[in-house]
PDB file of N, CA and C in Angstrom:
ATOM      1  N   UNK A   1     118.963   9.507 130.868  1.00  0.00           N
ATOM      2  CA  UNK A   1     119.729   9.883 129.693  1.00  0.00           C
ATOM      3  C   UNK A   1     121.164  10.212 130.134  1.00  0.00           C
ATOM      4  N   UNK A   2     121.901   9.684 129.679  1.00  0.00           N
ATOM      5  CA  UNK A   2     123.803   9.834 129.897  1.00  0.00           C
ATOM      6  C   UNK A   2     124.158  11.589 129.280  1.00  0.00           C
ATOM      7  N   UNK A   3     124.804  12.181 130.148  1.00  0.00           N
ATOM      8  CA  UNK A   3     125.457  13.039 129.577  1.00  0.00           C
ATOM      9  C   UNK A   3     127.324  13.208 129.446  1.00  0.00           C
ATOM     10  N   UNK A   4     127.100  13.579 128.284  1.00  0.00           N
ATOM     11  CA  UNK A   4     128.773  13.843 128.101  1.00  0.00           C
ATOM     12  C   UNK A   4     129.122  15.216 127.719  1.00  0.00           C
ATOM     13  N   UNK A   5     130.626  15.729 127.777  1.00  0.00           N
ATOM     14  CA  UNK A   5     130.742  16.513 128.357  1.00  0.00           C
ATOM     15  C   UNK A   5     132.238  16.822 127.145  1.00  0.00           C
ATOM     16  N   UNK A   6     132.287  18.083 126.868  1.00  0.00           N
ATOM     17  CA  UNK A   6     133.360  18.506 126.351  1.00  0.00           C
ATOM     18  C   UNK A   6     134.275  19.920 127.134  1.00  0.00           C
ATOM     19  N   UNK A   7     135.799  19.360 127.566  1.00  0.00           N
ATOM     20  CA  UNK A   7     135.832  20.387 128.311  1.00  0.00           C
ATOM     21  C   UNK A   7     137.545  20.968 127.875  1.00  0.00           C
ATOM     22  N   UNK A   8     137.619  22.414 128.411  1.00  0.00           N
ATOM     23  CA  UNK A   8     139.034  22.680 128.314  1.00  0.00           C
ATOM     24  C   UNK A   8     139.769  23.047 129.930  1.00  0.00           C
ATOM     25  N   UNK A   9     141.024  22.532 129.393  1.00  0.00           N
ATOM     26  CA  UNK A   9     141.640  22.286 130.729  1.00  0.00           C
ATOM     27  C   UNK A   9     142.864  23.399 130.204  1.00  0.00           C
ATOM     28  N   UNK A  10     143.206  24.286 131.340  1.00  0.00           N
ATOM     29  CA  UNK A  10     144.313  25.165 131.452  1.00  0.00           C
ATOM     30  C   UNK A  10     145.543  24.303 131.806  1.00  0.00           C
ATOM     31  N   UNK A  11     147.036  24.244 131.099  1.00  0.00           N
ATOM     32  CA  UNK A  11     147.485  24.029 132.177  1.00  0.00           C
ATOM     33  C   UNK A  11     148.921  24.536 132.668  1.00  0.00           C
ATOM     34  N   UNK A  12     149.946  23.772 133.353  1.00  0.00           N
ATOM     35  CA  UNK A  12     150.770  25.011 134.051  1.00  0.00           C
ATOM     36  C   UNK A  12     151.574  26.224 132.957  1.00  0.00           C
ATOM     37  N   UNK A  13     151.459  25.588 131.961  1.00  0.00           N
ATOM     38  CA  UNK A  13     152.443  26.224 130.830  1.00  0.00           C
ATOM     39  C   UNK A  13     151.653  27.521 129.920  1.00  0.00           C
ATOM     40  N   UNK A  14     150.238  27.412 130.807  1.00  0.00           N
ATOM     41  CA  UNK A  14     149.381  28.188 129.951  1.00  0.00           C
ATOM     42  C   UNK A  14     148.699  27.843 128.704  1.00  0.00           C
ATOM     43  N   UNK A  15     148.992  26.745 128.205  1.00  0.00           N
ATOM     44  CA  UNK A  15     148.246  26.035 127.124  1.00  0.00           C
ATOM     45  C   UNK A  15     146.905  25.619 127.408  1.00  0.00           C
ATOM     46  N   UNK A  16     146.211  25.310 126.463  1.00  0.00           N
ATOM     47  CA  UNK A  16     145.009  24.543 126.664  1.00  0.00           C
ATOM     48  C   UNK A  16     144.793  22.897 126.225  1.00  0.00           C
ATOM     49  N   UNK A  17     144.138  21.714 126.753  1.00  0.00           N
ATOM     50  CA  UNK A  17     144.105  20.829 126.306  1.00  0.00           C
ATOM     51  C   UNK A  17     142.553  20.921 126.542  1.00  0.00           C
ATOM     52  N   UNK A  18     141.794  20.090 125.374  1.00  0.00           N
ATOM     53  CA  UNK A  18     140.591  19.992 124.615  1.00  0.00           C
ATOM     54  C   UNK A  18     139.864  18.313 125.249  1.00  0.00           C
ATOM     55  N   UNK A  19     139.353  18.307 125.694  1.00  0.00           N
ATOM     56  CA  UNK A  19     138.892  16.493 125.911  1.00  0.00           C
ATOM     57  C   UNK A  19     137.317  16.278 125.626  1.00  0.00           C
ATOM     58  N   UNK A  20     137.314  14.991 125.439  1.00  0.00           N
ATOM     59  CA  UNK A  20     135.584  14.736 125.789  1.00  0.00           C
ATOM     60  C   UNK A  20     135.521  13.498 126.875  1.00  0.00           C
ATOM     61  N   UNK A  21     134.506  13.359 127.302  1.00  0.00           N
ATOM     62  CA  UNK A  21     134.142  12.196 128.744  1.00  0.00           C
ATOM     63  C   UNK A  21     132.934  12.283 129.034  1.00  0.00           C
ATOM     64  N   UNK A  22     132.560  11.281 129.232  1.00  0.00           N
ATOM     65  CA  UNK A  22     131.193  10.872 129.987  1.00  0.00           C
ATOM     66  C   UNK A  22     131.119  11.251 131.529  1.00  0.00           C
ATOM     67  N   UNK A  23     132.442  11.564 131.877  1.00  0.00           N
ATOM     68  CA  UNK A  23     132.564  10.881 133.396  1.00  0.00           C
ATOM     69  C   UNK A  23     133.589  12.373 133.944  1.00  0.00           C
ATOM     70  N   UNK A  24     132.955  13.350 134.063  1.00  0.00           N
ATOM     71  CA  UNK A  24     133.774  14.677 133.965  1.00  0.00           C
ATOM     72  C   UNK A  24     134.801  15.359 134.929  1.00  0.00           C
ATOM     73  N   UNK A  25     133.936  14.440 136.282  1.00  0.00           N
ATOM     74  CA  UNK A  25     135.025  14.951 137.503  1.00  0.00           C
ATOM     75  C   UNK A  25     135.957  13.715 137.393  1.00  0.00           C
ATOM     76  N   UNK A  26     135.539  12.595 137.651  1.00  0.00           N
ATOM     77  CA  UNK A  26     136.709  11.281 137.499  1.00  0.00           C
ATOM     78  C   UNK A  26     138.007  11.850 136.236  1.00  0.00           C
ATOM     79  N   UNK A  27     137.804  12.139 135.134  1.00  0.00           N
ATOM     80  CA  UNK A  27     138.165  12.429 134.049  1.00  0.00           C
ATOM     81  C   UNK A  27     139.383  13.527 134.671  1.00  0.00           C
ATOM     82  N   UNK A  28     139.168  14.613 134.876  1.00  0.00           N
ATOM     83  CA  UNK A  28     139.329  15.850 135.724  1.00  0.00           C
ATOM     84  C   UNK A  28     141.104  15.492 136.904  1.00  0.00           C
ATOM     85  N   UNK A  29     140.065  14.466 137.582  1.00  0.00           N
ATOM     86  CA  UNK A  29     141.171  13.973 138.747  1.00  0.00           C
ATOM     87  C   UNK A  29     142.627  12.966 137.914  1.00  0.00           C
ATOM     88  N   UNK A  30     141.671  11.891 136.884  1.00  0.00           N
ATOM     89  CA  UNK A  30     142.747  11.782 136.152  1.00  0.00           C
ATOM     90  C   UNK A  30     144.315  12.803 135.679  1.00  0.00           C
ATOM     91  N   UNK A  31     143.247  13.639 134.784  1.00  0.00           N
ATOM     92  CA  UNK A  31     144.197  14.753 134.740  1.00  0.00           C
ATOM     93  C   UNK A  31     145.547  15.159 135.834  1.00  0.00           C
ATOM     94  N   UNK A  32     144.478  15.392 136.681  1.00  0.00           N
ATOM     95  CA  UNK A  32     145.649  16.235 137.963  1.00  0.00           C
ATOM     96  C   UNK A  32     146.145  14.819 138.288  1.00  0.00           C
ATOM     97  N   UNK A  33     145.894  13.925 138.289  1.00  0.00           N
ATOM     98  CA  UNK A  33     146.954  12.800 139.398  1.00  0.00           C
ATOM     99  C   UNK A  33     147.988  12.579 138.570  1.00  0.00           C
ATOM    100  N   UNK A  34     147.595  12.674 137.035  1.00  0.00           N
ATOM    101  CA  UNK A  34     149.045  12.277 136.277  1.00  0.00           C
ATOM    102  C   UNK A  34     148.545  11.008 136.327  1.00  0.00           C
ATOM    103  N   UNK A  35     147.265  10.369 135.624  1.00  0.00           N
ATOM    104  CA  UNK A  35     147.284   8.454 136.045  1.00  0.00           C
ATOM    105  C   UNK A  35     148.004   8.316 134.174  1.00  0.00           C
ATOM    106  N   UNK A  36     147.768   8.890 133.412  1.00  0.00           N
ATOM    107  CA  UNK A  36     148.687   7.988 132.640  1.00  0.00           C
ATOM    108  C   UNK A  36     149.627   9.400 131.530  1.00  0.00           C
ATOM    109  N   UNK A  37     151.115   8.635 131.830  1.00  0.00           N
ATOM    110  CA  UNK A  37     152.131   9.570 131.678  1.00  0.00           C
ATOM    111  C   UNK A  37     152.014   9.592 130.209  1.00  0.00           C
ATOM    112  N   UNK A  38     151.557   9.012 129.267  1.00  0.00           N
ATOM    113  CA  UNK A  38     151.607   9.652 127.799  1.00  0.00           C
ATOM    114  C   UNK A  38     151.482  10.657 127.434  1.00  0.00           C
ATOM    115  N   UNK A  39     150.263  10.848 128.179  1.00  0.00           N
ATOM    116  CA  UNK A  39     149.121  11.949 127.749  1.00  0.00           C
ATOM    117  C   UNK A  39     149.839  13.120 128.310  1.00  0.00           C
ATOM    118  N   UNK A  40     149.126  14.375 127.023  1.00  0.00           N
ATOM    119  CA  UNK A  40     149.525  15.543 126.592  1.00  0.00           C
ATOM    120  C   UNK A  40     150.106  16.302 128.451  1.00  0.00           C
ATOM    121  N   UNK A  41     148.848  16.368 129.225  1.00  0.00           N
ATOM    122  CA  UNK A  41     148.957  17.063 130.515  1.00  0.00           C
ATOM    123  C   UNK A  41     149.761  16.398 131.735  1.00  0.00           C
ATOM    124  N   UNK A  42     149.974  15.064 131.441  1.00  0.00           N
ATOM    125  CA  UNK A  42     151.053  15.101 132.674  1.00  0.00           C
ATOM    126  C   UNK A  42     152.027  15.675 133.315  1.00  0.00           C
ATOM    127  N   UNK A  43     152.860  16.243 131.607  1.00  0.00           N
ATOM    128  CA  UNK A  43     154.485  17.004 132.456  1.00  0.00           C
ATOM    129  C   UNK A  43     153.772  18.730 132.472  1.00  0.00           C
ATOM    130  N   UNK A  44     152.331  18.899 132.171  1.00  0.00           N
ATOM    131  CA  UNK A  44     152.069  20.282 132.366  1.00  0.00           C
ATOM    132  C   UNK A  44     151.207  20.634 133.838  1.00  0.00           C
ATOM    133  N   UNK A  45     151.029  19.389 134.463  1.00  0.00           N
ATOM    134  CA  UNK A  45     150.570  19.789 135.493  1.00  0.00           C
ATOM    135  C   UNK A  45     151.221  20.874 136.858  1.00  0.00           C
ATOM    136  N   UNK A  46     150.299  21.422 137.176  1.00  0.00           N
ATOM    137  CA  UNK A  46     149.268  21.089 137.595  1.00  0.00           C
ATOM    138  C   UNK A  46     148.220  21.350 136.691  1.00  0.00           C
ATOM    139  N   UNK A  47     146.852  21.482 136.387  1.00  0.00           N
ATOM    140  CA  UNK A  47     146.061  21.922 135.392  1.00  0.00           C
ATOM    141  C   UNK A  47     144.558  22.107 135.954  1.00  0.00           C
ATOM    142  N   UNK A  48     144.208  23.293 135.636  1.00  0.00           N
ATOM    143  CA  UNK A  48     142.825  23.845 136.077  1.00  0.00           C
ATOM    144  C   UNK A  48     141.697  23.683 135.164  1.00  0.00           C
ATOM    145  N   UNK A  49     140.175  22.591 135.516  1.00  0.00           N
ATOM    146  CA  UNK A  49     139.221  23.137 134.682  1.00  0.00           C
ATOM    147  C   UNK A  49     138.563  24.519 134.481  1.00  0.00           C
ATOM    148  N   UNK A  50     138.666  24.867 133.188  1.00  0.00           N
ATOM    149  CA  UNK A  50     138.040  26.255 132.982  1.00  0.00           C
ATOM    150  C   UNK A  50     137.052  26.214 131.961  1.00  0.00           C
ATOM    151  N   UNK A  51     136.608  25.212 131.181  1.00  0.00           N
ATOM    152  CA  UNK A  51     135.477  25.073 130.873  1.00  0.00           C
ATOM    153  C   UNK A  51     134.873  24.054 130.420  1.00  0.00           C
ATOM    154  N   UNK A  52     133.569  23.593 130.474  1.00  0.00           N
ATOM    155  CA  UNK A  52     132.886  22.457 130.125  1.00  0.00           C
ATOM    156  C   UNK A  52     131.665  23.062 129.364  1.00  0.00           C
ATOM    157  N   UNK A  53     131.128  21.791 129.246  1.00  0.00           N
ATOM    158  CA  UNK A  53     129.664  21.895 128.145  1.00  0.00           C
ATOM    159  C   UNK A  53     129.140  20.367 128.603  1.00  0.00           C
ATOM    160  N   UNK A  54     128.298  20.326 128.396  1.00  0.00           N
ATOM    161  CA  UNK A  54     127.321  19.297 128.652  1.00  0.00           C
ATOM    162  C   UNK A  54     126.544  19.052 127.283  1.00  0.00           C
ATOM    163  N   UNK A  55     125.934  17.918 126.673  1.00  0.00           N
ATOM    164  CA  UNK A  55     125.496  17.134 125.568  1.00  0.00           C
ATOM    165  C   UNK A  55     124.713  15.906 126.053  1.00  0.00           C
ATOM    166  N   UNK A  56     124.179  15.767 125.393  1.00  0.00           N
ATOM    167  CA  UNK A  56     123.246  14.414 125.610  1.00  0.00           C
ATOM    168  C   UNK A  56     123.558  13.607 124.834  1.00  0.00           C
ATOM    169  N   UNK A  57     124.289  13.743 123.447  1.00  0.00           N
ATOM    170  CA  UNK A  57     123.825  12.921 121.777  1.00  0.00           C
ATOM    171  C   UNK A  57     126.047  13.367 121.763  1.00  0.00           C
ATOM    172  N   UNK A  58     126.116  11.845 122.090  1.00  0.00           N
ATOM    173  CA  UNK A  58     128.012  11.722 122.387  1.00  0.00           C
ATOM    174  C   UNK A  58     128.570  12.155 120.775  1.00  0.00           C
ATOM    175  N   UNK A  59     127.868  12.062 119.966  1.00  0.00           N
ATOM    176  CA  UNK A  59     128.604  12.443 118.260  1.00  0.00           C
ATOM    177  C   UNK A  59     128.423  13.688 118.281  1.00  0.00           C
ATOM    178  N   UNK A  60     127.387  14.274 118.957  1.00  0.00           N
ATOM    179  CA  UNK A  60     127.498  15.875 119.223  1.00  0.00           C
ATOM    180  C   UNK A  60     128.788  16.318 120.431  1.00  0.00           C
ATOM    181  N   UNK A  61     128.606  15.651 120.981  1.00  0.00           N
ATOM    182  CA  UNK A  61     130.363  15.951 121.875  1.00  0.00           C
ATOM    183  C   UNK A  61     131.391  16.248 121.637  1.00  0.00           C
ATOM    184  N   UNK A  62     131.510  14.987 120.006  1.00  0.00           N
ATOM    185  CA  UNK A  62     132.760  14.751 119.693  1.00  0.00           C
ATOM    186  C   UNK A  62     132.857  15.705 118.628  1.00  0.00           C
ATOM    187  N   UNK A  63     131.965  16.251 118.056  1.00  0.00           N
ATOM    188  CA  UNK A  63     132.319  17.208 116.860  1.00  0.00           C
ATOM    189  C   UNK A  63     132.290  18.075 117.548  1.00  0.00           C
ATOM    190  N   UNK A  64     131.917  18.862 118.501  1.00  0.00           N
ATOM    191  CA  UNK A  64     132.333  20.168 119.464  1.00  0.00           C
ATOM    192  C   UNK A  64     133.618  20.327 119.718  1.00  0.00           C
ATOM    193  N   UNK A  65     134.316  18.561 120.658  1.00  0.00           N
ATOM    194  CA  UNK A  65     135.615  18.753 121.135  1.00  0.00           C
ATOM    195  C   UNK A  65     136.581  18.812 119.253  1.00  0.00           C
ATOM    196  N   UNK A  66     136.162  17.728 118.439  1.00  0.00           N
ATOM    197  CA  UNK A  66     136.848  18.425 117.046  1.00  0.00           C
ATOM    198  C   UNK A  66     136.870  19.825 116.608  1.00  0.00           C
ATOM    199  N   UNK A  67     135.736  20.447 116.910  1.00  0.00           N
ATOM    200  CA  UNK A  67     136.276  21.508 116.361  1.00  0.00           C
ATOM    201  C   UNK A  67     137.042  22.379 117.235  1.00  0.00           C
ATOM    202  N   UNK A  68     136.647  22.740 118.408  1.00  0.00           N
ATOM    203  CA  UNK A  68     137.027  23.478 119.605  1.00  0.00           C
ATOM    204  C   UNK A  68     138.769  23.189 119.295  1.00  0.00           C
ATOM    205  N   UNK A  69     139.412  22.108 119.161  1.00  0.00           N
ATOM    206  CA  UNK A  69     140.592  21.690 119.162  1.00  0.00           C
ATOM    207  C   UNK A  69     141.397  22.638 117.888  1.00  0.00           C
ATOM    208  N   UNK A  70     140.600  22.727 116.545  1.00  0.00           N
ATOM    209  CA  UNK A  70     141.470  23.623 115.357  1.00  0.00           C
ATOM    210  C   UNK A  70     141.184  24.529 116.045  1.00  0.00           C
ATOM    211  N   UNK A  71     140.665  25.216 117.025  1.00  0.00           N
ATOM    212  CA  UNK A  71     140.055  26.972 117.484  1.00  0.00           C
ATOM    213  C   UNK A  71     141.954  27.788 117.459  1.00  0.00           C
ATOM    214  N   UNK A  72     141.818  28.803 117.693  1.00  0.00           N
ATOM    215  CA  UNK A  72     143.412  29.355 117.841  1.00  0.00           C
ATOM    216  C   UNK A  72     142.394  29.861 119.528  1.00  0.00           C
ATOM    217  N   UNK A  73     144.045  30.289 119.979  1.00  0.00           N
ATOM    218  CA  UNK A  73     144.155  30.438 121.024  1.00  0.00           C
ATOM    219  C   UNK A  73     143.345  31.347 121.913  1.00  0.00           C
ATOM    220  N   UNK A  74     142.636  32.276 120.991  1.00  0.00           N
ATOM    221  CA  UNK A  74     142.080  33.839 120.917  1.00  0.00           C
ATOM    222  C   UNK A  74     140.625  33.014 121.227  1.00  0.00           C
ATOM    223  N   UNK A  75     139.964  32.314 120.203  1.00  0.00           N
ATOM    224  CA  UNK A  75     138.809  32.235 120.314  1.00  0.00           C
ATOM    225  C   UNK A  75     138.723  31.081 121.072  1.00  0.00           C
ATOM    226  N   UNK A  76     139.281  29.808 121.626  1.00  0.00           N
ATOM    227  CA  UNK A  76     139.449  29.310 123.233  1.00  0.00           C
ATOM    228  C   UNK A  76     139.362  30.130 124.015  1.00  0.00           C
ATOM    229  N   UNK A  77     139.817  31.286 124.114  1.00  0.00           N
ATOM    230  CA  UNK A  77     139.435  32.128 125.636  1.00  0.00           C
ATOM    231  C   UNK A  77     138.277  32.532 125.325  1.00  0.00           C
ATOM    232  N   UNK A  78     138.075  32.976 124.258  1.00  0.00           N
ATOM    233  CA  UNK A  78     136.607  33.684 124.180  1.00  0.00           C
ATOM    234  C   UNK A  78     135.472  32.764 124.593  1.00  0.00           C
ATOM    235  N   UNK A  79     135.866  31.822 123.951  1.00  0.00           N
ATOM    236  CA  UNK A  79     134.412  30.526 124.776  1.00  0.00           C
ATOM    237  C   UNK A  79     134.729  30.717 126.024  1.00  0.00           C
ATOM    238  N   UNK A  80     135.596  30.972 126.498  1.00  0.00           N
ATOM    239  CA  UNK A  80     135.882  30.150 128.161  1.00  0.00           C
ATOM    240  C   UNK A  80     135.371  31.609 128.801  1.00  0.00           C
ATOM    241  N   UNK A  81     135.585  32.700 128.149  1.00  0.00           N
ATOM    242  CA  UNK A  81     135.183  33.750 129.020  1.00  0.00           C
ATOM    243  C   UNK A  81     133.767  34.235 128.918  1.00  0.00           C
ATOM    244  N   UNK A  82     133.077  32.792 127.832  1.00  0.00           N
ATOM    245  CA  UNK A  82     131.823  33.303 127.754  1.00  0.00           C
ATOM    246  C   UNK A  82     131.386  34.723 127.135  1.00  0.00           C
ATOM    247  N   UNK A  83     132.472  34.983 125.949  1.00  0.00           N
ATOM    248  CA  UNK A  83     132.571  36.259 124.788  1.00  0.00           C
ATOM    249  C   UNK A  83     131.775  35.617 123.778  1.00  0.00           C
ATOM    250  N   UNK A  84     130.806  35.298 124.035  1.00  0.00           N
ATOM    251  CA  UNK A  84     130.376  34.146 122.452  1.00  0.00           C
ATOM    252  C   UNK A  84     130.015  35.487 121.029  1.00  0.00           C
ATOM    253  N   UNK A  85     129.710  36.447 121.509  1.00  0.00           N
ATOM    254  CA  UNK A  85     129.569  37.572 120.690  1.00  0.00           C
ATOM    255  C   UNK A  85     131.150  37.656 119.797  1.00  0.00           C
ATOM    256  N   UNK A  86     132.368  37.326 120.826  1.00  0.00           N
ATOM    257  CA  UNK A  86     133.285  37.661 119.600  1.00  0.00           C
ATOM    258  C   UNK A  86     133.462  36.522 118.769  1.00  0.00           C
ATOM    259  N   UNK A  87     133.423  35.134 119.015  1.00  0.00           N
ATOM    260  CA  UNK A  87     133.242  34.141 118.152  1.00  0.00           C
ATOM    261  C   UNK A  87     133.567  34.052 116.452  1.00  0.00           C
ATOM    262  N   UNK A  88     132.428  34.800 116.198  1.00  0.00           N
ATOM    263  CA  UNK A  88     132.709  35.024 114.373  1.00  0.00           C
ATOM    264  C   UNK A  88     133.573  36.033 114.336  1.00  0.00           C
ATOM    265  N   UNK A  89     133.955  36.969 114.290  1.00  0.00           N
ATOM    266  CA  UNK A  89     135.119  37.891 114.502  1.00  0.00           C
ATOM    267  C   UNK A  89     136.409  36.881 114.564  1.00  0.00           C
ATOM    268  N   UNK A  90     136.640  36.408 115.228  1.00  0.00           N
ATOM    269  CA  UNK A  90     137.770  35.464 115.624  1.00  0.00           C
ATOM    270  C   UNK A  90     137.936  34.343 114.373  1.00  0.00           C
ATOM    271  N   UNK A  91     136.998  33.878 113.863  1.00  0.00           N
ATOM    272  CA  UNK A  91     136.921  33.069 112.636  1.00  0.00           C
ATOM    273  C   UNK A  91     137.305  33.458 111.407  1.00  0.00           C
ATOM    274  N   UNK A  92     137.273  34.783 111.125  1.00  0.00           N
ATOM    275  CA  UNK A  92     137.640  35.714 110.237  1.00  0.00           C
ATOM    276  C   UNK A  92     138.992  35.327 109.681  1.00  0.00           C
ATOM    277  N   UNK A  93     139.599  34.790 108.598  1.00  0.00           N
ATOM    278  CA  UNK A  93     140.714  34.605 108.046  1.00  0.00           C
ATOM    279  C   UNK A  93     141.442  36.456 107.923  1.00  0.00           C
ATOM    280  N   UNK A  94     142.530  36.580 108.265  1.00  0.00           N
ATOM    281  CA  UNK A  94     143.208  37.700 108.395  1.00  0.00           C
ATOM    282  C   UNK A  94     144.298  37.738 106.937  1.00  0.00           C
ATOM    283  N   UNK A  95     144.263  38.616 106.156  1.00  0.00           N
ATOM    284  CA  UNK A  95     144.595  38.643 104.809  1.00  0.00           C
ATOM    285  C   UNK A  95     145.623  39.722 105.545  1.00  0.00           C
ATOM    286  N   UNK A  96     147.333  39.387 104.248  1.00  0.00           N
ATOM    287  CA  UNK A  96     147.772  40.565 104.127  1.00  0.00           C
ATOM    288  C   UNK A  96     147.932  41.237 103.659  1.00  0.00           C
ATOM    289  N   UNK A  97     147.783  42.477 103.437  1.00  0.00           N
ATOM    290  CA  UNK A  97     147.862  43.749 102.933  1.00  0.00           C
ATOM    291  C   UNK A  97     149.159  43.987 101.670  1.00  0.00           C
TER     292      UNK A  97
END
């Protein structure tokens, strides 16, 4: 059974970029070598993996990395720090007063 993989990548600027791949370390090295200059992480390298997930069923991948991508910045760390308790908290639309 193939697994794929949804992951977030840190990178020098402190941002996060969101991906999916079958192929997670190849994918990874891409990243850091800079193989193609379009893409979002080239001029932010260098860039650290800080988190992955693993999937079996690739349409389940891709709606993880979709949503993970609208996340704000708050609840990206919280996955990555493995806070899954604050999760819904973080989802919470913030009204003003």
């Amino acid at each position: 059974m193939k697994t794929y993989y949804v992951y977030i990548l840190e990178c020098s600027d402190k941002s996060y970029y969101t991906g999916f791949t079958s192929k997670l370390q190849a994918r990874v090295i891409e990243h850091q070598t800079g193989k193609y200059p379009d893409s979002y992480t080239h001029n932010r390298r260098p860039i650290k993996l800080v988190f992955h997930a693993e999937f079996t069923n690739p349409n389940q991948a891709i709606e993880s990395e979709k949503q993970i991508k609208k996340w704000s910045r708050a609840k990206k760390e919280a996955l990555i720090n493995n806070a899954f308790e604050n999760l819904p908290n973080l989802s919470k639309k913030k009204f003003k007063d």
